[in-house]
Protein backbone atom coordinates (compact mmCIF):
# COMPACT_ATOMS: atom_id res chain seq x y z
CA UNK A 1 9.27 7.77 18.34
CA UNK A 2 6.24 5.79 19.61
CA UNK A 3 7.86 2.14 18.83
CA UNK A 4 10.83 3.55 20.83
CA UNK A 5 8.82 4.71 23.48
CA UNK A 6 6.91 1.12 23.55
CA UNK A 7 9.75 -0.38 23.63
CA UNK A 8 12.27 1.44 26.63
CA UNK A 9 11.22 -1.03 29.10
CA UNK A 10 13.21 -3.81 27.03
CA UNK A 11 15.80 -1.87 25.61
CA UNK A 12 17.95 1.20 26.21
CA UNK A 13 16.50 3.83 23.54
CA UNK A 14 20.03 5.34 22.76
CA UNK A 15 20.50 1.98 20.78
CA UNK A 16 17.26 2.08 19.12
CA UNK A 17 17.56 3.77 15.28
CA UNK A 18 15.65 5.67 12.49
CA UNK A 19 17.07 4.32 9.03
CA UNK A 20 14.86 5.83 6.08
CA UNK A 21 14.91 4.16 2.50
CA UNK A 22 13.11 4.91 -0.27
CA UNK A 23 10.21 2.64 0.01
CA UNK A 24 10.36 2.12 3.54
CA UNK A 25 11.42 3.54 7.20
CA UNK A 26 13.19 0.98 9.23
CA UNK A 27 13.54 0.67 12.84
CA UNK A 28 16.68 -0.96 13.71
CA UNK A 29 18.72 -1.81 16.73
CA UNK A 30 22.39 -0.26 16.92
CA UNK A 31 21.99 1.14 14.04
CA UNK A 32 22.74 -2.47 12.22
CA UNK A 33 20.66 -3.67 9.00
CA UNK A 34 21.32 -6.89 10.38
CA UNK A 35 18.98 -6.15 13.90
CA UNK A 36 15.56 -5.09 12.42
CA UNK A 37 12.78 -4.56 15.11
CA UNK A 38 10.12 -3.21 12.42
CA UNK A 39 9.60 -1.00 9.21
CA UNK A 40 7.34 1.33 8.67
CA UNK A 41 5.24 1.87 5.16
CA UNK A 42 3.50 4.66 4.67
CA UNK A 43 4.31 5.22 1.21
CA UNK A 44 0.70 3.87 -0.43
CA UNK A 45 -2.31 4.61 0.15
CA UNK A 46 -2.45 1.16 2.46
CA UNK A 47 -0.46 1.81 5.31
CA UNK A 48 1.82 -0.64 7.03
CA UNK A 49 3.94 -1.69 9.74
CA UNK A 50 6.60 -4.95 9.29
CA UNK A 51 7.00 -7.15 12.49
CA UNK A 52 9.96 -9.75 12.68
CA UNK A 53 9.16 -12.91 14.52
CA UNK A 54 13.02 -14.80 13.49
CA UNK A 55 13.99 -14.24 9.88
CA UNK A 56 10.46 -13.70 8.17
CA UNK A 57 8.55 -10.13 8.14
CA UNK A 58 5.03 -9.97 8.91
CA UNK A 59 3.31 -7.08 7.52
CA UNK A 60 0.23 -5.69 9.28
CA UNK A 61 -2.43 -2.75 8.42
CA UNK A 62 -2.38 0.17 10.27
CA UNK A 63 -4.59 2.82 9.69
CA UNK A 64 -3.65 5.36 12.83
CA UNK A 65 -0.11 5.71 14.37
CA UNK A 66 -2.14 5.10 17.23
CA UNK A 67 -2.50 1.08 16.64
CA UNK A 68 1.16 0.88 16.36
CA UNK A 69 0.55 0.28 20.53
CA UNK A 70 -1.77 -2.59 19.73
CA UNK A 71 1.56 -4.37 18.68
CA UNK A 72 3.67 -3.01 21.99
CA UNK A 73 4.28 -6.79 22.80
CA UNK A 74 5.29 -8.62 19.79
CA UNK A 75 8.06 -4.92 19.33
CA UNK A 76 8.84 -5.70 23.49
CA UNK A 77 9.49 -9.27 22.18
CA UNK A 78 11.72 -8.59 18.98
CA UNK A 79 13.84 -5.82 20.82
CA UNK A 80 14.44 -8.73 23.77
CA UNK A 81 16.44 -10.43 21.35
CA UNK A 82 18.87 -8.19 21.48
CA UNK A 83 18.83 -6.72 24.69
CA UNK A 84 22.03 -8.60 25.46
């Protein structure tokens, strides 16, 4: 809910998806594997969050939900890719 809420300005939120997996939660646009915007891992004792800037995933350290907001622009950026 918060990376859709960061993210509303750029994109409609109806189009913005919750796909679980077992090692992961992915955030995805339309529903589509093919339109990542980030994935979540909290399964470890490390917690991350997976940014796409093109093709490659960057995975950074969070240790509150709370800094998911510190990344508000690079999600703003990935979901304006497909705001079309």
């Amino acid at each position: 809910m918060i990376v859709k809420a960061i993210v509303r300005e750029t994109i409609s939120p109806k189009r913005i998806f919750m796909r679980d997996q077992k090692s992961y939660c992915g955030i995805l646009i339309d529903n589509n594997n093919r339109k990542p915007l980030a994935r979540l891992w909290f399964n470890r004792s490390v917690k991350y969050i997976g940014l796409f800037d093109g093709e490659a995933e960057e995975r950074l350290i969070v240790d509150t939900l709370d800094q998911i907001y510190e990344y508000s622009d690079r999600l703003k950026a990935g979901a304006a890719k497909y705001a079309v």
